[in-house]
Protein backbone atom coordinates (compact mmCIF):
# COMPACT_ATOMS: atom_id res chain seq x y z
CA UNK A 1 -13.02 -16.28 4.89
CA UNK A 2 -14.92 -18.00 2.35
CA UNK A 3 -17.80 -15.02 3.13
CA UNK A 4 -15.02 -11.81 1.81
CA UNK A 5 -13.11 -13.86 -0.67
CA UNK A 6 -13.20 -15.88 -3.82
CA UNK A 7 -10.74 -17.92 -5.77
CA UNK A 8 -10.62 -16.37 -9.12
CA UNK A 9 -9.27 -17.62 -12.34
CA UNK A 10 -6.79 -14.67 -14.54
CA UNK A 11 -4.91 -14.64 -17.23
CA UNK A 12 -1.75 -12.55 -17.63
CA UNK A 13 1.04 -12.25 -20.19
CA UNK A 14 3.65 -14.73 -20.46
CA UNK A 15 7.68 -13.86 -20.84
CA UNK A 16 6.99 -12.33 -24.36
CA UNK A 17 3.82 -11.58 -23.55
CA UNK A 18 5.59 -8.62 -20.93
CA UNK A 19 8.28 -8.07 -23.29
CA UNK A 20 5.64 -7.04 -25.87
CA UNK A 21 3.48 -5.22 -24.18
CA UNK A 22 7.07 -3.03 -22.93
CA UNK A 23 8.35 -2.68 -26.46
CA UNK A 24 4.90 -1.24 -27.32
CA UNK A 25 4.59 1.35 -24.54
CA UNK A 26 7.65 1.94 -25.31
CA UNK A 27 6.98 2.92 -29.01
CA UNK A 28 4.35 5.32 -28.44
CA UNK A 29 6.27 6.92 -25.86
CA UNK A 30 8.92 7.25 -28.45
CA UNK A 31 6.85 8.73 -31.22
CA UNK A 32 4.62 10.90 -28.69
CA UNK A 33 8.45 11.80 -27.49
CA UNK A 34 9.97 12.76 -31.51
CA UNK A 35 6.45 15.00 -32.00
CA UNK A 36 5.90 16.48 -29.12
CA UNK A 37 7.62 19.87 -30.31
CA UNK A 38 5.84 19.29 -33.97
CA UNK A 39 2.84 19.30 -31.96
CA UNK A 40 3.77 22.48 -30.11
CA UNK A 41 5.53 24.38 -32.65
CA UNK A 42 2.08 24.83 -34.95
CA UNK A 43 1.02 27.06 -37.50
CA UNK A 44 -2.35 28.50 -38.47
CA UNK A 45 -1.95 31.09 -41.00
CA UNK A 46 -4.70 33.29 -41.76
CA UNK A 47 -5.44 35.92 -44.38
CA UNK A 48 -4.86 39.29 -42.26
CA UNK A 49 -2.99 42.66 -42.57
CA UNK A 50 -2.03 42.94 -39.09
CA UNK A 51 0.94 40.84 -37.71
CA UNK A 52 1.92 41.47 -33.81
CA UNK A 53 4.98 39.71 -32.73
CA UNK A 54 5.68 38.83 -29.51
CA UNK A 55 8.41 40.67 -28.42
CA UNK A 56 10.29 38.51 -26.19
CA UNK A 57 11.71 36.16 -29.06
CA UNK A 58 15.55 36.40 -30.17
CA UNK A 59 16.56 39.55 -32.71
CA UNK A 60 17.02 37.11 -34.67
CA UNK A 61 13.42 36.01 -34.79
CA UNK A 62 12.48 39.70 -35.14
CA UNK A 63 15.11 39.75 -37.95
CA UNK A 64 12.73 36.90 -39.93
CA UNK A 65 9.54 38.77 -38.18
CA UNK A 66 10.76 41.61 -40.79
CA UNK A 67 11.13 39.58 -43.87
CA UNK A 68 7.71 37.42 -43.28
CA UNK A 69 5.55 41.29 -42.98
CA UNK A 70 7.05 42.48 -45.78
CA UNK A 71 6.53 39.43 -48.18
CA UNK A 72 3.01 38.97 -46.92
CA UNK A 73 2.67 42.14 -47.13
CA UNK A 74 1.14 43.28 -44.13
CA UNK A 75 0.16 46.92 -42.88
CA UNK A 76 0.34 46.78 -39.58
CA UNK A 77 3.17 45.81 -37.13
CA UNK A 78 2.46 45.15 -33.03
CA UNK A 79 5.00 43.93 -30.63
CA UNK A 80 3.70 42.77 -27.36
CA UNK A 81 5.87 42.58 -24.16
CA UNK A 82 6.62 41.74 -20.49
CA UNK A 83 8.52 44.11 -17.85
CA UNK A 84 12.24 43.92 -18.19
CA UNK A 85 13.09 42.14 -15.27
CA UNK A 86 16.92 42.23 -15.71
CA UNK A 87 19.50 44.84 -16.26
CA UNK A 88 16.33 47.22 -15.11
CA UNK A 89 18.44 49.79 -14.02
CA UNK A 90 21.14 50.11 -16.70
CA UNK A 91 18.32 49.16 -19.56
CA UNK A 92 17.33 52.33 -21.26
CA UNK A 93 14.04 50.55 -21.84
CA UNK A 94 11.34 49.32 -19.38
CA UNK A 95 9.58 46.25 -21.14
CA UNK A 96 10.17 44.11 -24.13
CA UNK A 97 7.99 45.34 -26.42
CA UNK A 98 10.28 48.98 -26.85
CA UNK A 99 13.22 47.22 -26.85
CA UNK A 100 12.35 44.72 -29.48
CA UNK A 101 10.51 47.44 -31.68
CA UNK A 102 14.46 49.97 -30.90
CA UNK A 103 15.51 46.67 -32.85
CA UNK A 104 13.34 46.59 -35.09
CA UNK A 105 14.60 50.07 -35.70
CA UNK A 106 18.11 49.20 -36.21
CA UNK A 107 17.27 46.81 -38.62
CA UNK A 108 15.96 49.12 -40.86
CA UNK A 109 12.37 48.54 -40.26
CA UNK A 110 10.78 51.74 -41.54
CA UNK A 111 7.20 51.00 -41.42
CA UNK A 112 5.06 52.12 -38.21
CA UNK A 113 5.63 49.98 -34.74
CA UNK A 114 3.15 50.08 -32.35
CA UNK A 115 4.13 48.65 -28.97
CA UNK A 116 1.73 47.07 -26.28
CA UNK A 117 3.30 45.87 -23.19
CA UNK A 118 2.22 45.18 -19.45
CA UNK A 119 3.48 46.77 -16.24
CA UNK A 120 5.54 45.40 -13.72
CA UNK A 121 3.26 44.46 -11.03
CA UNK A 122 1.95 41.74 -13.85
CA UNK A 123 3.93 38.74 -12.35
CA UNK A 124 1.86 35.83 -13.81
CA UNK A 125 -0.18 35.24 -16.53
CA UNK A 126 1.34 37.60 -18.44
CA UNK A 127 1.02 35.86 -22.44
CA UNK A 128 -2.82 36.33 -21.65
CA UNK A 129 -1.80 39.96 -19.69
CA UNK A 130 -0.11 40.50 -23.06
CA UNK A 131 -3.05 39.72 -25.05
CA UNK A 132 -5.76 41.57 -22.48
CA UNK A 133 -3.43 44.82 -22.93
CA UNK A 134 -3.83 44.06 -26.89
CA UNK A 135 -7.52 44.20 -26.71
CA UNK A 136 -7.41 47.20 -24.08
CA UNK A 137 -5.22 49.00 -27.18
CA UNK A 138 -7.38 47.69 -29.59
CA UNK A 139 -10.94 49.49 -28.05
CA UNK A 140 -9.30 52.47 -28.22
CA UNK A 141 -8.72 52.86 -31.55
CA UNK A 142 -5.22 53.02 -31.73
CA UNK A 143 -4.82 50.34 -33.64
CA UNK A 144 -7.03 48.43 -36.09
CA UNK A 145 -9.60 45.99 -34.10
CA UNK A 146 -9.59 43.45 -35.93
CA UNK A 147 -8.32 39.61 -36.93
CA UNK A 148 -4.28 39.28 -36.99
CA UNK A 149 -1.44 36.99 -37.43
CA UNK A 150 0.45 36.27 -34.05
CA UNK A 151 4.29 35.85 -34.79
CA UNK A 152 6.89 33.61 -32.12
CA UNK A 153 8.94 30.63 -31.88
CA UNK A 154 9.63 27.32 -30.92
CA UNK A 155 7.60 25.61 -28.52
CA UNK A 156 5.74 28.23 -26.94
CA UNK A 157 3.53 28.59 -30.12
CA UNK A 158 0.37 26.42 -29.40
CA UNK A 159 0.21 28.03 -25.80
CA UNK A 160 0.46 31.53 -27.02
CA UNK A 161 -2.20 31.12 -29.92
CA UNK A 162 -4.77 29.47 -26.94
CA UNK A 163 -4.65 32.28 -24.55
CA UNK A 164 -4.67 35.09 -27.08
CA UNK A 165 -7.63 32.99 -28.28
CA UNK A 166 -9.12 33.20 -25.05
CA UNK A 167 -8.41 36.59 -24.57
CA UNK A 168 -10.02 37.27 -28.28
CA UNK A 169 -12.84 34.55 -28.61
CA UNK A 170 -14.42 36.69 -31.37
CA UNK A 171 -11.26 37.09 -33.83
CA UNK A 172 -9.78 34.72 -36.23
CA UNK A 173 -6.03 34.87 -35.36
CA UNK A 174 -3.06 33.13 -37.34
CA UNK A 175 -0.37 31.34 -36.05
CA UNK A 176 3.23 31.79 -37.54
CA UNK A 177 6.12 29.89 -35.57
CA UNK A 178 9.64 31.13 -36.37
CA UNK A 179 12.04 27.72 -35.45
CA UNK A 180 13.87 28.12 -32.29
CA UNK A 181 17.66 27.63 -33.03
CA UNK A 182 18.77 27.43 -29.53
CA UNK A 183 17.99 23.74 -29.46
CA UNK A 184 17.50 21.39 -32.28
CA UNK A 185 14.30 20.91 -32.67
CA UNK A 186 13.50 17.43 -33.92
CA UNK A 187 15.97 15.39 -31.54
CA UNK A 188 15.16 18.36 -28.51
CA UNK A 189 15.28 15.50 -26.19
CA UNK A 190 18.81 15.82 -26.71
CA UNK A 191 20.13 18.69 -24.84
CA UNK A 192 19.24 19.46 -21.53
CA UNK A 193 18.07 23.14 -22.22
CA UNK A 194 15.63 21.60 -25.38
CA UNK A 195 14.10 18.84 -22.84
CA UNK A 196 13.78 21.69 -20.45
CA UNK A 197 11.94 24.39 -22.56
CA UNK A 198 9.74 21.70 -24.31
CA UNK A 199 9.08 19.86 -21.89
CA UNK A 200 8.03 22.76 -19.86
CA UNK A 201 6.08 24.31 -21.97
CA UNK A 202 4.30 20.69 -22.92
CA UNK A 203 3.35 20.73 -18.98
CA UNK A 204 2.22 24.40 -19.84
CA UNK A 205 0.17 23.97 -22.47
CA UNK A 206 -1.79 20.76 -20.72
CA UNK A 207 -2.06 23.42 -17.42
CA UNK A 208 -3.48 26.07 -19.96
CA UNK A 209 -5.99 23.51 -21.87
CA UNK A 210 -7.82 22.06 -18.58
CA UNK A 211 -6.86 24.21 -15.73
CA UNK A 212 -6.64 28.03 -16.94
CA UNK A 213 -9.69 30.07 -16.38
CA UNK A 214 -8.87 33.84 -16.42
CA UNK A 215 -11.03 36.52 -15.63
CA UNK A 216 -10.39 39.31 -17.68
CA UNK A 217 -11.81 42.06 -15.22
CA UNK A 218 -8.89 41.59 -13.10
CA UNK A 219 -6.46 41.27 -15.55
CA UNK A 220 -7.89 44.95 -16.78
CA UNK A 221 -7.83 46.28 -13.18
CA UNK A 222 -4.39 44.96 -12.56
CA UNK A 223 -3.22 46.71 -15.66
CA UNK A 224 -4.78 49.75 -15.31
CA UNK A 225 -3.17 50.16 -11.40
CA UNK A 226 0.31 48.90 -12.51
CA UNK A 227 1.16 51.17 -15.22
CA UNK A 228 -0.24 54.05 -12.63
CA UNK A 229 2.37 52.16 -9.61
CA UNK A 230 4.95 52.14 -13.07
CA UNK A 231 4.47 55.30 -13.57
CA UNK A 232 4.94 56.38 -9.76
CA UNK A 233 8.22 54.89 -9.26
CA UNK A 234 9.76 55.95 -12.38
CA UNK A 235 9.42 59.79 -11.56
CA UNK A 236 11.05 58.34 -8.34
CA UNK A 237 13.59 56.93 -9.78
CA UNK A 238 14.84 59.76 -12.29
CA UNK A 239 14.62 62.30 -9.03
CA UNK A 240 17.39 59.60 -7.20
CA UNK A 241 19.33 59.89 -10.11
CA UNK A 242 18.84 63.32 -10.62
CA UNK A 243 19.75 63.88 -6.81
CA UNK A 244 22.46 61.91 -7.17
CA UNK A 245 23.92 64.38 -9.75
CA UNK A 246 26.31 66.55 -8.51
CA UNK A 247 25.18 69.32 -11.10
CA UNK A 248 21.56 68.78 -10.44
CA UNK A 249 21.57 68.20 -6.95
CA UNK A 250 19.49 70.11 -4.14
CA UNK A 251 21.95 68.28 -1.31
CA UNK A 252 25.04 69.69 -0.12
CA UNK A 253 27.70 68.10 -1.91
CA UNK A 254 28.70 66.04 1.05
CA UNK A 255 25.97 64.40 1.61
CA UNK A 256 26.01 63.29 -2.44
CA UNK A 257 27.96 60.36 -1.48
CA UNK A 258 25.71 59.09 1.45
CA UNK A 259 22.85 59.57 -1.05
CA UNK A 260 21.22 56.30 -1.24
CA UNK A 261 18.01 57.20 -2.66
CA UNK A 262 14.49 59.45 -1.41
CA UNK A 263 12.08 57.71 1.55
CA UNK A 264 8.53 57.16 0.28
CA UNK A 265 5.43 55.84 1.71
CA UNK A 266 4.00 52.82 -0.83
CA UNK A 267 1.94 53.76 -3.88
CA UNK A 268 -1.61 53.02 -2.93
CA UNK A 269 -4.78 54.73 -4.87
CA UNK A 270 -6.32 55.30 -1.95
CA UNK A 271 -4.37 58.47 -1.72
CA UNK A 272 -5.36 59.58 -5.68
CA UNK A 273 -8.07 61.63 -4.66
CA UNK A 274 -10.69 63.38 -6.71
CA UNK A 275 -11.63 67.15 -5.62
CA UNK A 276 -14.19 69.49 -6.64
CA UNK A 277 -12.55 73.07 -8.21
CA UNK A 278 -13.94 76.41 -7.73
CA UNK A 279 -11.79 79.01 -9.49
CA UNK A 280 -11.83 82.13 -7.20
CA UNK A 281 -9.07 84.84 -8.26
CA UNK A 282 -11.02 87.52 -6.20
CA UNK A 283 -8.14 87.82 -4.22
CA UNK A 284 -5.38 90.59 -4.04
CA UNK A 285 -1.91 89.26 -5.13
CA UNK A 286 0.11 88.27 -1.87
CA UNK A 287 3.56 87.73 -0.42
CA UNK A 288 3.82 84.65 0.31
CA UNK A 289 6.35 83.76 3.56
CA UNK A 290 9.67 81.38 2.85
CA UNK A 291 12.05 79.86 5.09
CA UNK A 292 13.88 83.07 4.67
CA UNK A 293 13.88 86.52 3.71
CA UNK A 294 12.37 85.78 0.65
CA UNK A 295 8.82 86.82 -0.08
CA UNK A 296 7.90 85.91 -3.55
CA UNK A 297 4.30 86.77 -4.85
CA UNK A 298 1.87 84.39 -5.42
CA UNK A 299 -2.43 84.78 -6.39
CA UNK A 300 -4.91 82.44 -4.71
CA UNK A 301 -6.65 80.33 -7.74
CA UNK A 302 -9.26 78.61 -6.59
CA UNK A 303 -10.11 76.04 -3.69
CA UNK A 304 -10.13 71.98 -3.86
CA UNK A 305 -12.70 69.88 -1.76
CA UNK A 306 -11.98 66.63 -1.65
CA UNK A 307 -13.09 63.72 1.16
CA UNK A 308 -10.65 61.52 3.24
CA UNK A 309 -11.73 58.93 5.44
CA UNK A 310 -15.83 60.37 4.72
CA UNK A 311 -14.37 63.96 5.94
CA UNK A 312 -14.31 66.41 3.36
CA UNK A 313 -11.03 68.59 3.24
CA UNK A 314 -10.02 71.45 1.66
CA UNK A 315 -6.65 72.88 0.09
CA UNK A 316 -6.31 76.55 -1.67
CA UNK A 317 -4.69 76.70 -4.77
CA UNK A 318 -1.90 79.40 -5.70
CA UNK A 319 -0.43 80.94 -8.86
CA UNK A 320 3.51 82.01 -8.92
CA UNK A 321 3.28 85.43 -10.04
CA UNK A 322 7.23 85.56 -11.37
CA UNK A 323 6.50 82.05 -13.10
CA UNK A 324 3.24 83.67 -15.05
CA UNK A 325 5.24 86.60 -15.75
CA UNK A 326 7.64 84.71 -17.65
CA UNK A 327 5.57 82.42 -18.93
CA UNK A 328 1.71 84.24 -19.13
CA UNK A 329 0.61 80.45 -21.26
CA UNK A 330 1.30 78.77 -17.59
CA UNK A 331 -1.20 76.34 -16.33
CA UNK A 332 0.70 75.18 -13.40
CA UNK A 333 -0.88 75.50 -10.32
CA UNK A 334 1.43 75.13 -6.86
CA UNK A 335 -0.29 73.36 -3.88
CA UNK A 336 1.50 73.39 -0.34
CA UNK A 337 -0.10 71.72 2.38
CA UNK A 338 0.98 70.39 6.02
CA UNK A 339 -0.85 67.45 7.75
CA UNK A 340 -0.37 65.51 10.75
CA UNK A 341 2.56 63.50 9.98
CA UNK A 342 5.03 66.41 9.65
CA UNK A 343 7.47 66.17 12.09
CA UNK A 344 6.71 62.31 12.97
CA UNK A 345 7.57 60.35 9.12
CA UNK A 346 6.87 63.55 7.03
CA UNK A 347 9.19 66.72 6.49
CA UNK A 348 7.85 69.30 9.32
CA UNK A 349 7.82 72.23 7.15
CA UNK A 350 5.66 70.94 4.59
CA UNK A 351 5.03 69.19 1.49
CA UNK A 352 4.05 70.45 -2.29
CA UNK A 353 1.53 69.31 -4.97
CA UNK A 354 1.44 70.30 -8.70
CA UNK A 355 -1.32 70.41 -10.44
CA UNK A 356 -2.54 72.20 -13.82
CA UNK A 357 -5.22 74.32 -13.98
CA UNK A 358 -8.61 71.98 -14.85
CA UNK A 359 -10.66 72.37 -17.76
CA UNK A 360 -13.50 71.70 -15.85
CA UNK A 361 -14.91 71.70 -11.84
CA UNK A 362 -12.67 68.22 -10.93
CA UNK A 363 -9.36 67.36 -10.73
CA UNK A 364 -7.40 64.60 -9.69
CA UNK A 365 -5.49 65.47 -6.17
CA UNK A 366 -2.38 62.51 -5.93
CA UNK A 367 -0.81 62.50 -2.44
CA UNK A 368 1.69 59.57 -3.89
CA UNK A 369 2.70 62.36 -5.92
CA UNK A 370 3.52 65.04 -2.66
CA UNK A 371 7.29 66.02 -2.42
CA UNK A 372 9.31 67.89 -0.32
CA UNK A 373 10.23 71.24 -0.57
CA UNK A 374 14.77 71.78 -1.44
CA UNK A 375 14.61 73.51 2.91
CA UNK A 376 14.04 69.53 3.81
CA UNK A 377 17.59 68.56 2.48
CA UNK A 378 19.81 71.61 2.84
CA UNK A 379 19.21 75.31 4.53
CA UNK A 380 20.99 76.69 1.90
CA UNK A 381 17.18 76.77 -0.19
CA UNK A 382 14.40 79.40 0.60
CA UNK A 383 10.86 77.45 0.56
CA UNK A 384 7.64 78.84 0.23
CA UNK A 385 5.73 77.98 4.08
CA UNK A 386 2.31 76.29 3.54
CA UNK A 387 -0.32 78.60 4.68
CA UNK A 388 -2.60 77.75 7.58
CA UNK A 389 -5.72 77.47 5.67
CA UNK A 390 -3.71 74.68 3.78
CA UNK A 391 -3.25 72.71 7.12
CA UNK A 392 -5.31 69.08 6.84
CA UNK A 393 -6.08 67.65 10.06
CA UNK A 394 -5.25 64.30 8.87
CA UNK A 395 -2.36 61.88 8.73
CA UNK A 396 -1.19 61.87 4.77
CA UNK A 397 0.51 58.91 4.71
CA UNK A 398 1.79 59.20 0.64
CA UNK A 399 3.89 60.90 -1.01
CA UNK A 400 7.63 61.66 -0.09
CA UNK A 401 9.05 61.23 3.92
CA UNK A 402 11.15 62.79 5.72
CA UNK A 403 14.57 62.92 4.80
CA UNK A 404 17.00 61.30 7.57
């Protein structure tokens, strides 16, 4: 034994000793505990004409938002903002950011508002999504590029002003911090909501100092494909609600109440295509077949080549002759095609692309965008039949499905 192991000689506290050494852990514990939100809830005011507020605070931190840009007399007021997550469907607004700056509004805030939000598929991260989107706004000269004053409240201050620091390492940016009266601040330790929210955001801000690398690339990308997805779904979801309208409606009026929204394949940008344009209006004016009787004129355009899967395709596109007639400023082109999924998840008789005509020899082709003709949900319609040179021997797996 005497080979691994030595008698050793220590000292440690006595009775008092312990009782000491407790009563002064427990001190700075105690003070660490009564400044923690001091120590969160900072300010760094700067001298800057631009203040953007982050729009998820209380109206009644916009309220004081107000007040503090007018007697600091600023020029310029930004609200940043997340996705509204709740109430989505009855909100009239989509993110934060609008909503706060409609308040704004109603609070007779006169001055401009610009608004800078993210989209949806921006889950995490978002304060530095928030910020990214800022700087994304800011390069395009929108609004001024330059050093501002960040506006919020409570506890979530020191976190916001590092990652819009991060996100702008080359601006000077203040820090105001509005108190948050849904807790009271210097005994927050109190109430279970102020122990939660400081506490959290404590953890947060620790995370954010040591662990929290972003890469800004992605953030952009993410961004840039979200508010495309955003914009996707929200044509889909005014054309539910407009089909579930009985005095808009392309359905029979029996089949409004079984209505429970349009089948779509999922959003991908694989299927946002860009084609070459040739204009060719060479060709005679021709009746074009329908479903029925109907035979309404329509003039070849031009021709799209585009490649799918390395295979280059191609899709003629026509003019309405009665639409130009009544309208001879018309840019709309009309683009029916058929592919190899009608009849299996697709609409056999077809689907329809819109497009306007290009100002130059490319245009964007989006199959997410591809819709059904009115034949696909009632007979009682008369829809234009794609033509076979419009036939792609392909699946097309975007756009709108069959219906039942």
């Amino acid at each position: 034994m005497s080979l691994f192991l030595k008698k050793k000689l220590i000292t440690v506290p006595t009775l008092w000793g312990w009782l000491a050494l407790f009563l002064l852990v427990f001190l700075i514990l105690y003070l660490l505990l009564i400044n923690t939100y001091n120590f969160l809830a900072i300010e760094r005011p700067t001298s800057s004409d631009v203040l953007v507020v982050e729009g998820w605070i209380p109206e009644k931190g916009l309220k004081k938002a107000i007040e503090f840009y007018h007697t600091h007399n600023y020029k310029y007021m930004i609200i940043t903002g997340v996705p509204i997550t709740q109430w989505s469907f009855s909100s009239p607004y989509s993110n934060m950011a609008d909503a706060s700056a409609k308040s704004m509004r109603m609070m007779l805030f006169r001055d401009s508002i610009y608004t800078v939000s993210v989209p949806s598929a921006i889950v995490r991260d978002r304060t530095y999504s928030t910020a990214v989107a800022l700087k994304m706004r800011m390069e395009t000269g929108d609004i001024p590029n330059k050093d501002f004053d960040l506006y919020t409240v409570g506890a979530h201050a020191r976190r916001s002003h590092l990652i819009f620091s991060m996100a702008f390492p080359d601006k000077k940016i203040g820090l105001i911090t509005d108190t948050d009266d849904s807790y009271d601040p210097p005994i927050w330790y109190k109430t279970s909501y102020g122990f939660r929210i400081v506490s959290s955001e404590l953890i947060s801000y620790l995370y954010s100092r040591v662990f929290f690398f972003p890469n800004e690339t992605d953030i952009r990308s993410l961004i840039i494909t979200g508010r495309y997805i955003d914009s996707i779904q929200k044509t889909r979801f005014d054309k539910d609600n407009e089909f579930s309208d009985s005095l808009k409606t392309p359905l029979k009026l029996a089949d409004i109440q079984l209505f429970r929204g349009l089948p779509y394949y999922e959003i991908s940008k694989y299927w946002k295509v860009r084609a070459h344009f040739v204009c060719d209006t060479t060709t005679p004016i021709f009746k074009m077949p329908t479903s029925t009787n109907r035979l309404p004129e329509y003039k070849k355009y031009g021709v799209l080549s585009f490649l799918i899967h390395d295979t280059l395709y191609r899709l003629t596109a026509f003019q309405n002759i009665d639409l130009l007639s009544k309208d001879p400023t018309s840019k709309y082109l009309f683009v029916p095609f058929k592919d190899k999924s009608n009849n299996s998840t697709s609409y056999g008789g077809g689907r329809y692309l819109d497009i306007e005509i290009p100002d130059n020899d490319t245009v964007t082709l989006d199959f997410n965008q591809a819709y059904n003709p009115y034949c696909a949900y009632s007979n009682r319609w008369s829809c234009p039949i794609p033509p076979s040179e419009n036939y792609l021997n392909v699946f097309i797996l975007a756009g709108e499905k069959k219906y039942h």
